[in-house]
N, C-alpha and C. Protein backbone atom coordinates (compact mmCIF):
# COMPACT_ATOMS: atom_id res chain seq x y z
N UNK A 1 8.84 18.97 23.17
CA UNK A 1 8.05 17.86 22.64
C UNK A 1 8.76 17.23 21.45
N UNK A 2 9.19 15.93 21.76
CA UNK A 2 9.27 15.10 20.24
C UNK A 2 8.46 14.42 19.84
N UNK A 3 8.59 13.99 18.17
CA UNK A 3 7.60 13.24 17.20
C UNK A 3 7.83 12.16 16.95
N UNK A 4 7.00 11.39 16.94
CA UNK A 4 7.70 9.65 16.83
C UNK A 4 6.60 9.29 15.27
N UNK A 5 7.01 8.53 14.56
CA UNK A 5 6.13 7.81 13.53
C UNK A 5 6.70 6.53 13.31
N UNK A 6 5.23 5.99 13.85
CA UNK A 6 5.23 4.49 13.48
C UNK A 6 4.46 3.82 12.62
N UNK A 7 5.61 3.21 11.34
CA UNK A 7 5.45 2.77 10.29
C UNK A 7 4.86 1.14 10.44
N UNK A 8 3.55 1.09 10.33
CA UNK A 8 3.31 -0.41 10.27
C UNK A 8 3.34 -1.62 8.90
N UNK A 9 3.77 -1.68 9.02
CA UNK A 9 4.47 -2.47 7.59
C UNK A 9 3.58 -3.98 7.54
N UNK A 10 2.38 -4.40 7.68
CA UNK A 10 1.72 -5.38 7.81
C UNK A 10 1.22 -5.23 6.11
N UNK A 11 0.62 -6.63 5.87
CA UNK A 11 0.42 -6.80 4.59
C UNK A 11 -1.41 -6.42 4.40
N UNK A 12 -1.78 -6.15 5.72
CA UNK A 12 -3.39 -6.24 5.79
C UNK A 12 -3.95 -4.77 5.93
N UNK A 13 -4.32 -4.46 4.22
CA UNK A 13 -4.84 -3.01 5.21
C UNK A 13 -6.17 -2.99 5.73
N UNK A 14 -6.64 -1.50 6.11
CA UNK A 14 -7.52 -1.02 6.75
C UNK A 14 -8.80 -1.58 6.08
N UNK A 15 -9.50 -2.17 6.90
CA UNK A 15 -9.89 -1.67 8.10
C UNK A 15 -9.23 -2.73 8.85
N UNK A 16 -8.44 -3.72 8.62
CA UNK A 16 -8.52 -5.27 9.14
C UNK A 16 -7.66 -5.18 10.19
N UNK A 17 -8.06 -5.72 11.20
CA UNK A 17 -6.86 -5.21 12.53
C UNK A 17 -5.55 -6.03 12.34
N UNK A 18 -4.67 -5.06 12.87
CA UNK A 18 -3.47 -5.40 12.57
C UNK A 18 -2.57 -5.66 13.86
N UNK A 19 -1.89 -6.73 13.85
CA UNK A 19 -0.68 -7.02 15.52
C UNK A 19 0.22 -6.07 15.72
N UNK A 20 0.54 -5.11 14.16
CA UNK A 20 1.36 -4.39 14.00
C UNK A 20 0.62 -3.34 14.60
N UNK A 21 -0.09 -2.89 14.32
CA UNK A 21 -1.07 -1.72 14.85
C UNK A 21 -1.03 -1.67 16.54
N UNK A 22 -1.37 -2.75 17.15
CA UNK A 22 -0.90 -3.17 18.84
C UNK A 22 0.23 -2.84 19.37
N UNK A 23 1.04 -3.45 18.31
CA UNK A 23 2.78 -2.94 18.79
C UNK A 23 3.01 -1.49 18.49
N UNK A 24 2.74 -1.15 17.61
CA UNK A 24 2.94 0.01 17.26
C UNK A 24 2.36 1.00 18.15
N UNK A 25 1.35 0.76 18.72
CA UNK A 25 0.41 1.77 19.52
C UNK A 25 1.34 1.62 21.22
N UNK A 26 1.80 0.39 21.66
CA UNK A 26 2.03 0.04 22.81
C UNK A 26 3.87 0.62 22.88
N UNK A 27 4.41 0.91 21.83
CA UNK A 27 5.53 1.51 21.81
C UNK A 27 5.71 2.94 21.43
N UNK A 28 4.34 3.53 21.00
CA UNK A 28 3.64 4.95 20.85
C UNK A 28 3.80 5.14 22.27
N UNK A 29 2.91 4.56 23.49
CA UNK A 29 2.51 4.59 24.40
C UNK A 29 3.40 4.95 25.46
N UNK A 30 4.16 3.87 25.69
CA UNK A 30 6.02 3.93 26.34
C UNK A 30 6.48 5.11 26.00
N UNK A 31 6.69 5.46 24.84
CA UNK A 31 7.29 6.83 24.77
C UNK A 31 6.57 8.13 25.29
N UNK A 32 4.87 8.27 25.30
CA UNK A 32 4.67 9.14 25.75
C UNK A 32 4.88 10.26 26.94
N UNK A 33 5.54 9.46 27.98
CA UNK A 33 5.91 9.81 29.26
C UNK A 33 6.89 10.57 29.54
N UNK A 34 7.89 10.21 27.77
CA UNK A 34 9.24 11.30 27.43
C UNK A 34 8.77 12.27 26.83
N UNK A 35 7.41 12.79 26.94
CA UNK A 35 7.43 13.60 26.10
C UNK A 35 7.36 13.54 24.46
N UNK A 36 7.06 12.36 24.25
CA UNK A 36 7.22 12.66 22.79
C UNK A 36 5.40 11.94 22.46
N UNK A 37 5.01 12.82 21.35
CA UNK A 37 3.84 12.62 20.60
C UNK A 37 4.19 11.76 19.55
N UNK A 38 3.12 10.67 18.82
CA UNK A 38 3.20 10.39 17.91
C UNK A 38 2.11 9.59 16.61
N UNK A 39 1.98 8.72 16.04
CA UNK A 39 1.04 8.27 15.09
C UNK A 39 1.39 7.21 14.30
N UNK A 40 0.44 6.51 13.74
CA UNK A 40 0.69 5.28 13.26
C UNK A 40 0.10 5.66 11.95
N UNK A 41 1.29 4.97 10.54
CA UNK A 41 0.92 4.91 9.12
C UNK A 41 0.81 3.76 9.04
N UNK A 42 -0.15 3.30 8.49
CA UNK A 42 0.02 1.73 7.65
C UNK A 42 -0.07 2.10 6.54
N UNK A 43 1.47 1.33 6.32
CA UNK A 43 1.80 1.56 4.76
C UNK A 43 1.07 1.40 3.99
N UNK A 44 0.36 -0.18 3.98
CA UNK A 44 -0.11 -0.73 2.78
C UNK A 44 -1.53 0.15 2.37
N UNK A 45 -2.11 1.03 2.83
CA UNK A 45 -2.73 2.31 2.54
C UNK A 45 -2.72 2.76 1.59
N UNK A 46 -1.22 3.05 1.46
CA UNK A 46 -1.06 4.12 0.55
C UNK A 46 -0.20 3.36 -0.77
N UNK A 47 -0.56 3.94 -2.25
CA UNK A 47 0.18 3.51 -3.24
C UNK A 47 1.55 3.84 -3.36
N UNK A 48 2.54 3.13 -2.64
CA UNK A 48 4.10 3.32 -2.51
C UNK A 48 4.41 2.82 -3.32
N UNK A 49 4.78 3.78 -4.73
CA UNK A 49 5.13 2.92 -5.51
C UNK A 49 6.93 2.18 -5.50
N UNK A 50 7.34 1.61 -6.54
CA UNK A 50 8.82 0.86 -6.17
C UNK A 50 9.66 1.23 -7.16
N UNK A 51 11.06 1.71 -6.26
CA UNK A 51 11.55 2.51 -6.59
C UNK A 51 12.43 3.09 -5.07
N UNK A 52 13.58 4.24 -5.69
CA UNK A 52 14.78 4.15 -4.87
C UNK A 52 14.74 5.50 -4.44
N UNK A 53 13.86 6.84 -5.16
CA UNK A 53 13.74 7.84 -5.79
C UNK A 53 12.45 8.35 -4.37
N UNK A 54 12.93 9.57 -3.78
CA UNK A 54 11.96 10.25 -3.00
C UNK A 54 10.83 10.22 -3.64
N UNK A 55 10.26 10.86 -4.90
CA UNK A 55 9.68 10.46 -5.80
C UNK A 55 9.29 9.85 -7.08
N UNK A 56 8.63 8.81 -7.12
CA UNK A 56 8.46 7.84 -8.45
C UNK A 56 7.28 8.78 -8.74
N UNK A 57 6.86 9.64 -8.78
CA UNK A 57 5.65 9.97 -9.65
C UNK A 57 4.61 9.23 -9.95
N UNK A 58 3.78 9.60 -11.06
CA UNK A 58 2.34 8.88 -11.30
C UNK A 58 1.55 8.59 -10.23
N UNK A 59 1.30 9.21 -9.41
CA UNK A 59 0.84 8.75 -8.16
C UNK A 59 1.31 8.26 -6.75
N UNK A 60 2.35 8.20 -7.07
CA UNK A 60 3.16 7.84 -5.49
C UNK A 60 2.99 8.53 -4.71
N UNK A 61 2.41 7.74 -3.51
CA UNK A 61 2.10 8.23 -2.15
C UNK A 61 3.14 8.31 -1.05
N UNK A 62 4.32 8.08 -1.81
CA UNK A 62 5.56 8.17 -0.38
C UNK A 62 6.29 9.18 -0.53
N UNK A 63 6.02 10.43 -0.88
CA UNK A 63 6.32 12.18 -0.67
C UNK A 63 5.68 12.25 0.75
N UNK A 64 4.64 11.47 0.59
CA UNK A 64 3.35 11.98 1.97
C UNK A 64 3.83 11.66 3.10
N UNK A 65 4.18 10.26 3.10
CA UNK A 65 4.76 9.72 3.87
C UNK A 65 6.27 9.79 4.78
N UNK A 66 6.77 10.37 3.61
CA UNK A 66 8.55 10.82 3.34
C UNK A 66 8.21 12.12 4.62
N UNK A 67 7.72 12.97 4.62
CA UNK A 67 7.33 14.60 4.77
C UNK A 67 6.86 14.20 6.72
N UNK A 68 6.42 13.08 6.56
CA UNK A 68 6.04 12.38 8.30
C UNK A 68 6.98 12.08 8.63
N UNK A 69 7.88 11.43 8.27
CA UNK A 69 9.06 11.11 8.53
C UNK A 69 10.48 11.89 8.81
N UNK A 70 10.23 12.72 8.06
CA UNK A 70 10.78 14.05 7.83
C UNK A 70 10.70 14.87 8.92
N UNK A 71 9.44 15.34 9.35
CA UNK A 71 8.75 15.92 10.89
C UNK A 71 9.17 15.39 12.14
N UNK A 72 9.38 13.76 11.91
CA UNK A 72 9.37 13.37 13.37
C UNK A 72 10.73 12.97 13.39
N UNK A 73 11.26 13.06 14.85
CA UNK A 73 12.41 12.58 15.47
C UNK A 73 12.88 10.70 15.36
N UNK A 74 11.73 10.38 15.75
CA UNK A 74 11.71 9.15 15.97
C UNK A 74 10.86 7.70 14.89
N UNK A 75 11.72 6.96 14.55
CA UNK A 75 10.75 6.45 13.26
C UNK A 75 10.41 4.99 14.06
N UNK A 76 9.60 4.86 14.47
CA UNK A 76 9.45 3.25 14.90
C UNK A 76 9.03 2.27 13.76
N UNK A 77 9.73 1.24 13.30
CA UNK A 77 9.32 0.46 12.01
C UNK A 77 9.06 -0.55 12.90
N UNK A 78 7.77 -1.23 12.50
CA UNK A 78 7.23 -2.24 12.79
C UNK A 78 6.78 -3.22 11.75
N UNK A 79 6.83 -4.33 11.83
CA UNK A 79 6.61 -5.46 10.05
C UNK A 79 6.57 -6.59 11.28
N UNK A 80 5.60 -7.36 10.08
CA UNK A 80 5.52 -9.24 10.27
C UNK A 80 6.57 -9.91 9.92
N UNK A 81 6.17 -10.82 10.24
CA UNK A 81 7.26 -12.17 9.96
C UNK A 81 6.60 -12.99 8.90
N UNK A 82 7.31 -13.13 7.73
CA UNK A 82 6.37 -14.00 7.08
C UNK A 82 7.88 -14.66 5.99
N UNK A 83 7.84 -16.10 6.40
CA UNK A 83 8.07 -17.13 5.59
C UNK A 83 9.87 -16.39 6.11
N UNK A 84 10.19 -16.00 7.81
CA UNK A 84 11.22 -15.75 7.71
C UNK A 84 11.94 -14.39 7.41
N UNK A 85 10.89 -13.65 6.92
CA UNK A 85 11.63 -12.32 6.79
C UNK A 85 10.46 -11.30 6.88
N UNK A 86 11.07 -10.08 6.57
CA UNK A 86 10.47 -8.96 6.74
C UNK A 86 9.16 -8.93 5.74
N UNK A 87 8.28 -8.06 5.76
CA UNK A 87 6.87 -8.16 4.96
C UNK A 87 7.27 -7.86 3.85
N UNK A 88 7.44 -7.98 2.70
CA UNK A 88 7.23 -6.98 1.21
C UNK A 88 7.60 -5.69 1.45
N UNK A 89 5.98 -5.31 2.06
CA UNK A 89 6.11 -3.55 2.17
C UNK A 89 7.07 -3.14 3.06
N UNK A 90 7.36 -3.86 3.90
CA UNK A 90 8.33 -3.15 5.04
C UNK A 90 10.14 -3.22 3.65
N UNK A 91 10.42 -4.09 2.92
CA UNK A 91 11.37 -3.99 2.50
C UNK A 91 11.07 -2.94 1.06
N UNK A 92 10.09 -2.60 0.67
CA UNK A 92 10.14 -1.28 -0.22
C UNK A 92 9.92 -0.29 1.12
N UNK A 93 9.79 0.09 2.04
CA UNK A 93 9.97 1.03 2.62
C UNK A 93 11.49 1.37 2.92
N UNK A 94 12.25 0.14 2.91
CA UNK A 94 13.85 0.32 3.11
C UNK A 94 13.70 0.87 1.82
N UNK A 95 13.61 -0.07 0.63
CA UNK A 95 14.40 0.85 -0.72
C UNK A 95 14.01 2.18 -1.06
N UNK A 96 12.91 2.66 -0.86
CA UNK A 96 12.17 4.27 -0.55
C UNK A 96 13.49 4.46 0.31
N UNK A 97 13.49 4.70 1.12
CA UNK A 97 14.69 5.19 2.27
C UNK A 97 16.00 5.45 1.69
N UNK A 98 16.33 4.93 0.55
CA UNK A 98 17.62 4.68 -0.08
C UNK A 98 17.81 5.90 -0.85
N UNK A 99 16.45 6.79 -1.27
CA UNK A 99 16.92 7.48 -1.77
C UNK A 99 17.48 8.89 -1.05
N UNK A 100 17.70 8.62 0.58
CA UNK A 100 18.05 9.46 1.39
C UNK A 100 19.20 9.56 1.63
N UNK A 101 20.14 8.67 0.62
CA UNK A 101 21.98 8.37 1.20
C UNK A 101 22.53 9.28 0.66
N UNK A 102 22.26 10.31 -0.19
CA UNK A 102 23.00 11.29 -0.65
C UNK A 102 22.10 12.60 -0.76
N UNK A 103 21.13 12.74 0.33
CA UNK A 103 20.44 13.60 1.13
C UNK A 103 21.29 14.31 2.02
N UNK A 104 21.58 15.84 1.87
CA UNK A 104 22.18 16.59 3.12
C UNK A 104 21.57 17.83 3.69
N UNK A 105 21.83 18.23 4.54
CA UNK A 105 20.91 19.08 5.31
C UNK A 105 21.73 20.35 5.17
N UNK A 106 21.32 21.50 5.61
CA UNK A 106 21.98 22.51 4.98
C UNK A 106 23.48 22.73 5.15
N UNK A 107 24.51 22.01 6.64
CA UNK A 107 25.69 21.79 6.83
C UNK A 107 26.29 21.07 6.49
N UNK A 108 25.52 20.00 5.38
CA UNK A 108 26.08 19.07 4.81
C UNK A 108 25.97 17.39 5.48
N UNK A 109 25.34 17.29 6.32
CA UNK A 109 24.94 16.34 7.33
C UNK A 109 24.35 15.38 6.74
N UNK A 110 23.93 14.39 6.67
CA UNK A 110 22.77 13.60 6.05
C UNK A 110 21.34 13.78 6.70
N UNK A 111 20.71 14.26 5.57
CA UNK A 111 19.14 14.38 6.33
C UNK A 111 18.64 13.83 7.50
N UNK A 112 18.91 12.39 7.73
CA UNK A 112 18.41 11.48 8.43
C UNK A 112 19.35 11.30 9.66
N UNK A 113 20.36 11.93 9.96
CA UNK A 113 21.79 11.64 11.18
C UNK A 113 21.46 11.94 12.03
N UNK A 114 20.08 13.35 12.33
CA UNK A 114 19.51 13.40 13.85
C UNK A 114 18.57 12.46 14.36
N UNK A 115 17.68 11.78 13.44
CA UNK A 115 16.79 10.75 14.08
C UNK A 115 17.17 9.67 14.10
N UNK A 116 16.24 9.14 15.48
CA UNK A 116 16.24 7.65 15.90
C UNK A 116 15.43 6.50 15.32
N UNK A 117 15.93 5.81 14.98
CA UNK A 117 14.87 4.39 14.94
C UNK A 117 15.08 3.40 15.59
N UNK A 118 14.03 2.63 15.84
CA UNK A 118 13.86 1.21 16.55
C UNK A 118 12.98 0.08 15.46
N UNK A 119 12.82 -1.12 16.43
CA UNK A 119 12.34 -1.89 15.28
C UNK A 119 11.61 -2.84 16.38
N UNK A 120 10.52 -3.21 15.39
CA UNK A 120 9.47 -4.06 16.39
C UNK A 120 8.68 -5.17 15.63
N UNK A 121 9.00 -5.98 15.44
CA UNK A 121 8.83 -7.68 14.75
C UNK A 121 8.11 -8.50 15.35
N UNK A 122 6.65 -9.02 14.86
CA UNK A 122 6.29 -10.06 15.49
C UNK A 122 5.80 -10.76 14.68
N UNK A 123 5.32 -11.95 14.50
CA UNK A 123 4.81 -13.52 13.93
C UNK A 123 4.74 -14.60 14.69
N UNK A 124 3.78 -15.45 14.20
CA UNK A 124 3.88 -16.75 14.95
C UNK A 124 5.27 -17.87 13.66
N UNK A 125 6.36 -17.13 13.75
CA UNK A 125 7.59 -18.10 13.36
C UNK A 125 8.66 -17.68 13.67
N UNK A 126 9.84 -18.10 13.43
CA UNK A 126 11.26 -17.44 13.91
C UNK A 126 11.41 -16.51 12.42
N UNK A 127 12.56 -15.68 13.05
CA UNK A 127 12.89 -14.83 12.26
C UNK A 127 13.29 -13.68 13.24
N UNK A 128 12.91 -13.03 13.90
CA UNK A 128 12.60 -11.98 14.47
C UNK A 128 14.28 -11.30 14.30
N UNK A 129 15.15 -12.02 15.22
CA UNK A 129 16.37 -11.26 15.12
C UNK A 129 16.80 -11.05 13.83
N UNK A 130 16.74 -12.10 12.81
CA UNK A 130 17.60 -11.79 11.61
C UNK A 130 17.02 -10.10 10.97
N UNK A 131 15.21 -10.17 10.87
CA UNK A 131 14.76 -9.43 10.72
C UNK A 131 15.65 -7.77 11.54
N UNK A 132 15.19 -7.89 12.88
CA UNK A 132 16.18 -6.84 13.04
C UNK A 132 17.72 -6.81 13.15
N UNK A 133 18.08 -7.32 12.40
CA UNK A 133 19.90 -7.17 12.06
C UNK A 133 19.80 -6.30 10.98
N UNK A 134 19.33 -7.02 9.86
CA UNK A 134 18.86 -6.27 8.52
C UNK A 134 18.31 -5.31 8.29
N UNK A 135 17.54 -4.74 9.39
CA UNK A 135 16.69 -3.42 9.33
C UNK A 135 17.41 -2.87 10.56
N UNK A 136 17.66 -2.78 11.24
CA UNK A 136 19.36 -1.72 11.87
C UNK A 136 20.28 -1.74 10.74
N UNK A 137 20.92 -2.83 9.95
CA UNK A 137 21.88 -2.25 9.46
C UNK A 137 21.44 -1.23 8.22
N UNK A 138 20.16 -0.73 7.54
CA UNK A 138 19.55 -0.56 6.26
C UNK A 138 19.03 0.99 7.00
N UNK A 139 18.77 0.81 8.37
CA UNK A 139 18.29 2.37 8.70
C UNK A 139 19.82 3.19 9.21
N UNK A 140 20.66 2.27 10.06
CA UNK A 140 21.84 2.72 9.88
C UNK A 140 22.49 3.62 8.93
N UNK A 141 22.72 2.55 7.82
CA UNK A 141 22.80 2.95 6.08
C UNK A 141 22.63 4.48 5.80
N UNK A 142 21.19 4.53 5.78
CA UNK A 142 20.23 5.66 5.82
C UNK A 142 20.54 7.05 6.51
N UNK A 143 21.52 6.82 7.98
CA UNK A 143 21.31 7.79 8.64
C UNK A 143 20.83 8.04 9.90
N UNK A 144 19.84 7.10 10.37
CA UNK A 144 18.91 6.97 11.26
C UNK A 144 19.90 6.37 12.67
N UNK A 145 20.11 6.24 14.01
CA UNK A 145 20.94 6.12 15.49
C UNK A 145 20.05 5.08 15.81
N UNK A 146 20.32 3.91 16.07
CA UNK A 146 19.87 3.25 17.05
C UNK A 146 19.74 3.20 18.45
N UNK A 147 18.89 3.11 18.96
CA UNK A 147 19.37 3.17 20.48
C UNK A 147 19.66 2.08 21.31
N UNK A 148 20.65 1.83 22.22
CA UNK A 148 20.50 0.45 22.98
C UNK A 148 19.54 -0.53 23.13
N UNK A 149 19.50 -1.21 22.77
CA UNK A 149 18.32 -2.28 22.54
C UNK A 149 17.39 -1.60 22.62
N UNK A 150 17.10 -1.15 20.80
CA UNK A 150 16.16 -0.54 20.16
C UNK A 150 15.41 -1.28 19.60
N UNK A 151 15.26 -2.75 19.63
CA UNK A 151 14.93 -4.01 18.94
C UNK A 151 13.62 -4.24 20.31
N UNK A 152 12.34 -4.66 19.75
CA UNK A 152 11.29 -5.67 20.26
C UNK A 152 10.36 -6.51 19.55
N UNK A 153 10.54 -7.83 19.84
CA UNK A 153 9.64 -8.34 19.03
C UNK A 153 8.77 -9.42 19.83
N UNK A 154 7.64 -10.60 19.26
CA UNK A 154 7.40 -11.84 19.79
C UNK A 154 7.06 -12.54 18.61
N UNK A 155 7.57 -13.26 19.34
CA UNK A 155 7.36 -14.71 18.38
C UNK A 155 6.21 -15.87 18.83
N UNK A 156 5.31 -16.24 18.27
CA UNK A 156 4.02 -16.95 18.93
C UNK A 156 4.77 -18.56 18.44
N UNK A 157 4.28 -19.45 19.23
CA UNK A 157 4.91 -20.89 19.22
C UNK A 157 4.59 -21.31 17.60
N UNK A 158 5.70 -22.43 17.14
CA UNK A 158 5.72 -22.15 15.92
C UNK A 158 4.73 -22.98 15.24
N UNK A 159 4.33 -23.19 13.73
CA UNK A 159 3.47 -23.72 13.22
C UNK A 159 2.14 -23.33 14.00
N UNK A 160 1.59 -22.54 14.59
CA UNK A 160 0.65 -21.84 15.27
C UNK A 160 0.16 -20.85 14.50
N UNK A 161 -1.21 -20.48 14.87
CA UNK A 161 -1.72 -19.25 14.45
C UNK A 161 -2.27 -18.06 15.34
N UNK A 162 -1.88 -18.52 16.50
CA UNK A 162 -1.94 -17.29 17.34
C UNK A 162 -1.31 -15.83 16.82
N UNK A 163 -2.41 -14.82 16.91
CA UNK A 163 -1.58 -13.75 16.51
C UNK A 163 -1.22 -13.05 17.96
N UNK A 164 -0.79 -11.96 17.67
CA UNK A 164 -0.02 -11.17 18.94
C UNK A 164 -1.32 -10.39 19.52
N UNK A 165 -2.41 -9.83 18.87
CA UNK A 165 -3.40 -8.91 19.08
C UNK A 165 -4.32 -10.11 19.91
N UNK A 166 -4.43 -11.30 19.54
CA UNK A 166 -5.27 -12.20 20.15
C UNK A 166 -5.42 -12.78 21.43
N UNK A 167 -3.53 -11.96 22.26
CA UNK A 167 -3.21 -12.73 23.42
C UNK A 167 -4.11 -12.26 24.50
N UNK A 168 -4.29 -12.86 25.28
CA UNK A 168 -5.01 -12.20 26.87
C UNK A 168 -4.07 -11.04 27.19
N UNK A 169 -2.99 -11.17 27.45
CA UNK A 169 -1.95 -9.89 27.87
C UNK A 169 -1.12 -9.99 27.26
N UNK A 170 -0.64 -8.83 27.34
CA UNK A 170 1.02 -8.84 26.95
C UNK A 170 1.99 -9.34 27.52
N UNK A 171 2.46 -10.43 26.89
CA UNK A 171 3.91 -11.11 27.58
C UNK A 171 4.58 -9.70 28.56
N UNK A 172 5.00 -10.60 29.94
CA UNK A 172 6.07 -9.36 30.43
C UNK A 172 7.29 -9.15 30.08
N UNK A 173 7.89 -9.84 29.16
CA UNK A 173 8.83 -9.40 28.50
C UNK A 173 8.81 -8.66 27.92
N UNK A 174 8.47 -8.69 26.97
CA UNK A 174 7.88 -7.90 25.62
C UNK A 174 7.48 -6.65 26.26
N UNK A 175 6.65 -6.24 27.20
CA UNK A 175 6.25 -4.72 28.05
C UNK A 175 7.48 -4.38 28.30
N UNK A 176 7.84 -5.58 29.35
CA UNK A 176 9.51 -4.84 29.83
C UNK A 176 10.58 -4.23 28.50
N UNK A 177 10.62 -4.95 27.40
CA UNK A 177 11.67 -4.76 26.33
C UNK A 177 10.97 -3.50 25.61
N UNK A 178 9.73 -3.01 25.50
CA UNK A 178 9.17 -1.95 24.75
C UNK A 178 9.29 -0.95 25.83
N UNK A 179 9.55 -1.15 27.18
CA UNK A 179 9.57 -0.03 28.18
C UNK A 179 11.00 1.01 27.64
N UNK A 180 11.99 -0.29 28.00
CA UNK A 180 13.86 -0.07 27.54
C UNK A 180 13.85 0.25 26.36
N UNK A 181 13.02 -0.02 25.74
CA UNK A 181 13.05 0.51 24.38
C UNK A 181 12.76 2.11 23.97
N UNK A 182 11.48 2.36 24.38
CA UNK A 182 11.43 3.72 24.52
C UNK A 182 11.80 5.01 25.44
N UNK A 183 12.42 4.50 26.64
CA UNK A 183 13.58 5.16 27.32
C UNK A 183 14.74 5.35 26.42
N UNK A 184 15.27 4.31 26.04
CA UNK A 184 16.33 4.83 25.36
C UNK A 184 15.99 5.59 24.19
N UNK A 185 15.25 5.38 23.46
CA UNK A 185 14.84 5.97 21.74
C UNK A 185 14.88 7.30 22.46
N UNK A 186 14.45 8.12 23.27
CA UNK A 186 13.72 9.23 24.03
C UNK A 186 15.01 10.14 24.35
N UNK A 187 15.75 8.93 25.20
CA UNK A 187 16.90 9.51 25.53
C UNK A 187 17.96 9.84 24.26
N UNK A 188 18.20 8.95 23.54
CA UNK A 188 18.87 9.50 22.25
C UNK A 188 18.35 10.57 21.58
N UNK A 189 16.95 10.26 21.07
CA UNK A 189 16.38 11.58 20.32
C UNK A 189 16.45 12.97 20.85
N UNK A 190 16.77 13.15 22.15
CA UNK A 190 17.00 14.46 23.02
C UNK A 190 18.22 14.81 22.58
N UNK A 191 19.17 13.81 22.98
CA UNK A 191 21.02 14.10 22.79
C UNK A 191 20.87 14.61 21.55
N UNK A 192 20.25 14.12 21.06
CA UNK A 192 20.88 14.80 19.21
C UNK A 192 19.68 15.90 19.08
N UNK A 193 18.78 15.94 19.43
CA UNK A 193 18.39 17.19 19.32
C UNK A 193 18.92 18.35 19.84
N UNK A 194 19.76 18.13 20.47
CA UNK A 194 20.35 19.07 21.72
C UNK A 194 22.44 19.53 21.42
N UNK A 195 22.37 17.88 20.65
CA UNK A 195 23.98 17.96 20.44
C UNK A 195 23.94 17.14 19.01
N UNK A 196 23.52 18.29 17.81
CA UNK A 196 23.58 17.28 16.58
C UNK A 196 24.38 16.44 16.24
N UNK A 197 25.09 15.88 15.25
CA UNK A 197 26.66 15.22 14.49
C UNK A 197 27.24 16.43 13.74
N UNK A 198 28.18 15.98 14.22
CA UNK A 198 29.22 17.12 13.93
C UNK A 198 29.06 18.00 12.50
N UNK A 199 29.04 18.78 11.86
CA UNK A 199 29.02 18.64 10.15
C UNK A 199 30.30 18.70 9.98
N UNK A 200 30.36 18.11 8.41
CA UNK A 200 31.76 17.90 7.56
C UNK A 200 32.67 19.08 7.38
């Protein structure tokens, strides 16, 4: 059995439904069939405070978070599109992450070199790819394997307010690209569970 955690990086918390929450659940879903279990955080939940540091203290809630992440194989990051880029919280969740680049595991490995991530972007504007260029190259960074088109997103027609949770169905693209998506995440997260990176 592998662990997947999917980070919803939306600016709206609970209780307010989230598109991220949809995607996130529907790429939970895809993976289940490999065997892998998993769960959805919405960030904006929790007081993450800012900062580069596993822990900022005074209350910081991203030890909690860090420790989920930590557990699972597989990190699915999911964020809006807003004004063109990634949400706020989704880009303090990169700089949280940063403090994992000189993280090693007991062979000297980087903490983060066995797990996978993917990335899953939606809004009613463009952005989507730049968004995931920048967040592959930042989990890269980190440690984290991409898998072959580990990227899904949609984009709702522009100047619109259609959200993604509002559609009648799911585009068949978008099913099809979250299918390939979690085949591969599944399939990587095995290989390296099975055949780590080399240590130094």
């Amino acid at each position: 059995m592998l662990r997947a955690l999917a980070l919803n990086c939306t600016l709206k918390p609970s209780p307010a439904e989230s598109s991220g929450d949809l995607m996130a659940r529907q790429v939970l879903d895809a993976l289940a069939p490999y065997d892998v279990e998993g769960e959805i955080v919405r960030v904006v939940d929790f007081d993450v405070k800012p900062g580069v540091e596993a822990d900022m203290g005074d209350g910081d809630e991203w030890p909690g978070i860090r420790d989920k992440i930590m557990a699972a194989e597989i990190l699915v990051f999911t964020t809006p599109t807003w004004m063109g880029h990634m949400s706020s919280v989704a880009q303090r969740v990169l700089e949280r992450l940063d403090a994992e680049l000189s993280a090693t595991d007991d062979e000297g490995r980087p903490v983060l070199a066995g797990k996978v991530a993917v990335v899953a972007v939606l809004g009613n504007e463009d952005g989507a790819h730049a968004i995931i260029a920048d967040t592959y190259q930042a989990l890269g960074d980190v440690g984290f394997s991409i898998p072959s088109q580990g990227g899904v997103y949609w984009n709702g027609e522009a100047m619109h307010t259609t959200d993604y949770k509002d559609l009648p169905e799911t585009p068949e693209k978008v099913a099809s690209t979250t299918q390939t998506l979690a085949r591969h995440a599944a399939h990587l997260a095995k290989v390296l569970r099975d055949q780590p990176y080399p240590a130094p």
